[in-house]
C-alpha atoms as a PDB file:
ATOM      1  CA  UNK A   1     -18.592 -21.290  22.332  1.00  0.00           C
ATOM      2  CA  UNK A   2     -20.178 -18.160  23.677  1.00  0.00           C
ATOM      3  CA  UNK A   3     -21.905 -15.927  20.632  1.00  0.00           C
ATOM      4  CA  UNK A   4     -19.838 -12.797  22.297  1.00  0.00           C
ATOM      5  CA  UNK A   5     -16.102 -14.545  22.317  1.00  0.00           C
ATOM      6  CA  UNK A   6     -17.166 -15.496  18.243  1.00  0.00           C
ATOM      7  CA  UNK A   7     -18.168 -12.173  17.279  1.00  0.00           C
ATOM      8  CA  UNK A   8     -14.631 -11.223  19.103  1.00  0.00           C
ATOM      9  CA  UNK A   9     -12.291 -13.452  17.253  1.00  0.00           C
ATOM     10  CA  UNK A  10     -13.659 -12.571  13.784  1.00  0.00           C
ATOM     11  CA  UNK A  11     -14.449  -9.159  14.100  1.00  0.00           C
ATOM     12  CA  UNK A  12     -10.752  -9.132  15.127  1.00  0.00           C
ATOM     13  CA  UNK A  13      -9.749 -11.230  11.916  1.00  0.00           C
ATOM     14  CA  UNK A  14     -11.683  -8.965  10.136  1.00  0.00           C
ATOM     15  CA  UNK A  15      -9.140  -5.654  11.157  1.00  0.00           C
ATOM     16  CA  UNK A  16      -6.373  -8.341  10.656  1.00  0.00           C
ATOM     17  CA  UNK A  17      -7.705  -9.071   7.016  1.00  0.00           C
ATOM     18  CA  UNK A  18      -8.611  -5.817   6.410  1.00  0.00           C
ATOM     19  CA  UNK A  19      -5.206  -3.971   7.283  1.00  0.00           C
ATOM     20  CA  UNK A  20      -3.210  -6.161   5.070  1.00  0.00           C
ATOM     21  CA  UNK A  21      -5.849  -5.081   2.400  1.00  0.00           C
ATOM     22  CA  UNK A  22      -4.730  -1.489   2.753  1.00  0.00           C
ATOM     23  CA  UNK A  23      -1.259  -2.022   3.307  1.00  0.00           C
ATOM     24  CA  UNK A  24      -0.929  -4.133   0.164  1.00  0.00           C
ATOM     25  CA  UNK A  25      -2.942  -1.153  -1.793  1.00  0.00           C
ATOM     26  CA  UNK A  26      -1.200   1.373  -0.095  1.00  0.00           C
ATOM     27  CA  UNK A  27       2.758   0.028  -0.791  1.00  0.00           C
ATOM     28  CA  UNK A  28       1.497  -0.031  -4.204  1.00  0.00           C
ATOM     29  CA  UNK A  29       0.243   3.064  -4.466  1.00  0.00           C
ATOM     30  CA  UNK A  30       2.875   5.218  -2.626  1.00  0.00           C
ATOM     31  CA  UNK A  31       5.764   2.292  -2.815  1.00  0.00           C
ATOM     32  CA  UNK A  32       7.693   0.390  -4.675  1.00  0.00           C
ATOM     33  CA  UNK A  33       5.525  -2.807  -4.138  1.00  0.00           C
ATOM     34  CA  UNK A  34       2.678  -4.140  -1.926  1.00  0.00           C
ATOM     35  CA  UNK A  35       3.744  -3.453   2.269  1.00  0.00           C
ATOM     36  CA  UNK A  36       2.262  -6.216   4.854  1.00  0.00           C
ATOM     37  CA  UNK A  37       2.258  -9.604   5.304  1.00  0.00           C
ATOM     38  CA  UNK A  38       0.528 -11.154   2.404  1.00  0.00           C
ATOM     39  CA  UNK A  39       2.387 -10.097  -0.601  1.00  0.00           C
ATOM     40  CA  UNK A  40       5.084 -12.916   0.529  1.00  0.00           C
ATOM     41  CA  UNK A  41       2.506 -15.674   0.412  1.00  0.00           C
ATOM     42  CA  UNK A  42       0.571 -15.016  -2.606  1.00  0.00           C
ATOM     43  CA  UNK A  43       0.867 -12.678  -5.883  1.00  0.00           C
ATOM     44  CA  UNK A  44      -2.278 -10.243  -5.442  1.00  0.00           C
ATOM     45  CA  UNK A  45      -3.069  -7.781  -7.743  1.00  0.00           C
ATOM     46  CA  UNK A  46      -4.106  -4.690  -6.237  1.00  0.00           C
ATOM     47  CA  UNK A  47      -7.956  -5.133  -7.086  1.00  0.00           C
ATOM     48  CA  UNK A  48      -7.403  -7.679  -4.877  1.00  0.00           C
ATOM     49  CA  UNK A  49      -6.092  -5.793  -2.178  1.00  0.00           C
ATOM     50  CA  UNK A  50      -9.515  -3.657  -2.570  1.00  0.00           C
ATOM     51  CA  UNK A  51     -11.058  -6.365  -2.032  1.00  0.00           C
ATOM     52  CA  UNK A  52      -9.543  -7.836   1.161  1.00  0.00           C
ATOM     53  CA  UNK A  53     -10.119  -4.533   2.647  1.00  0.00           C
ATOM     54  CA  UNK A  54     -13.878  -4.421   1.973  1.00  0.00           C
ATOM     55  CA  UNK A  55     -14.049  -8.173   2.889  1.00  0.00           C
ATOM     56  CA  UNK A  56     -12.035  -6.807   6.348  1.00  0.00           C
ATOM     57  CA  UNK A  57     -14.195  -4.742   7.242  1.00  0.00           C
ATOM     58  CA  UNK A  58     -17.463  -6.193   6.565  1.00  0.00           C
ATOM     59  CA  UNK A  59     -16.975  -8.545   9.925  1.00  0.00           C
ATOM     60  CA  UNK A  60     -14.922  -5.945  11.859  1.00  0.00           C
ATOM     61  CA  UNK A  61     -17.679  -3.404  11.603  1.00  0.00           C
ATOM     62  CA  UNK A  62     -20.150  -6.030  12.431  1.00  0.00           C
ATOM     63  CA  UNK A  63     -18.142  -6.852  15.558  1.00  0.00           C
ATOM     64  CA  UNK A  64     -17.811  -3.229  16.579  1.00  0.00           C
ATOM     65  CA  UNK A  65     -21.651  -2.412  15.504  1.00  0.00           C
ATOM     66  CA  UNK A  66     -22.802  -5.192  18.281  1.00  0.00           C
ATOM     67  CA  UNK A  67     -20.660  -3.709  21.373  1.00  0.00           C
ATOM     68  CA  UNK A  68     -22.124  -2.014  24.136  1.00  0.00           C
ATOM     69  CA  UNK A  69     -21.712   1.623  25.052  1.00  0.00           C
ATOM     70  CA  UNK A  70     -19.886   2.430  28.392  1.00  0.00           C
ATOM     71  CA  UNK A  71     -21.416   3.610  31.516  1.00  0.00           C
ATOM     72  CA  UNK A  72     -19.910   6.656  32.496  1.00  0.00           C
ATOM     73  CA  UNK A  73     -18.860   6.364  36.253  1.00  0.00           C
ATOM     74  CA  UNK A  74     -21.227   8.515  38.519  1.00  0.00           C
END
């Protein structure tokens, strides 16, 4: 597979992973319980929810970090 299309698809799990981090942190902290997707699957306390965010963004920085600027049209 080409190194450009994997840095894609797991820098974009990495925003995916990363957002339900922050949701789940967020519901509890402003809400009545953990918002997103993951609270139905598994009961995560909300150190855990830090957690997923850091782990998030590690891969969707590093995907971001490796793309090339734009040419401006001349």
């Amino acid at each position: 597979m080409n190194a450009n299309i994997t840095k894609q698809v797991v820098g974009s799990l990495g925003w995916v992973v990363g957002i339900q981090g922050a949701l789940g942190f967020a519901g509890g902290l402003f809400g009545n319980g953990p918002w997103g997707f993951l609270h139905k699957i598994a009961d995560i306390p909300p150190g855990g929810y830090l957690a997923l965010l850091a782990l998030g963004a590690v891969p969707a920085v590093w995907a971001e970090m490796g793309k090339r600027p734009r040419r401006e049209a001349s």
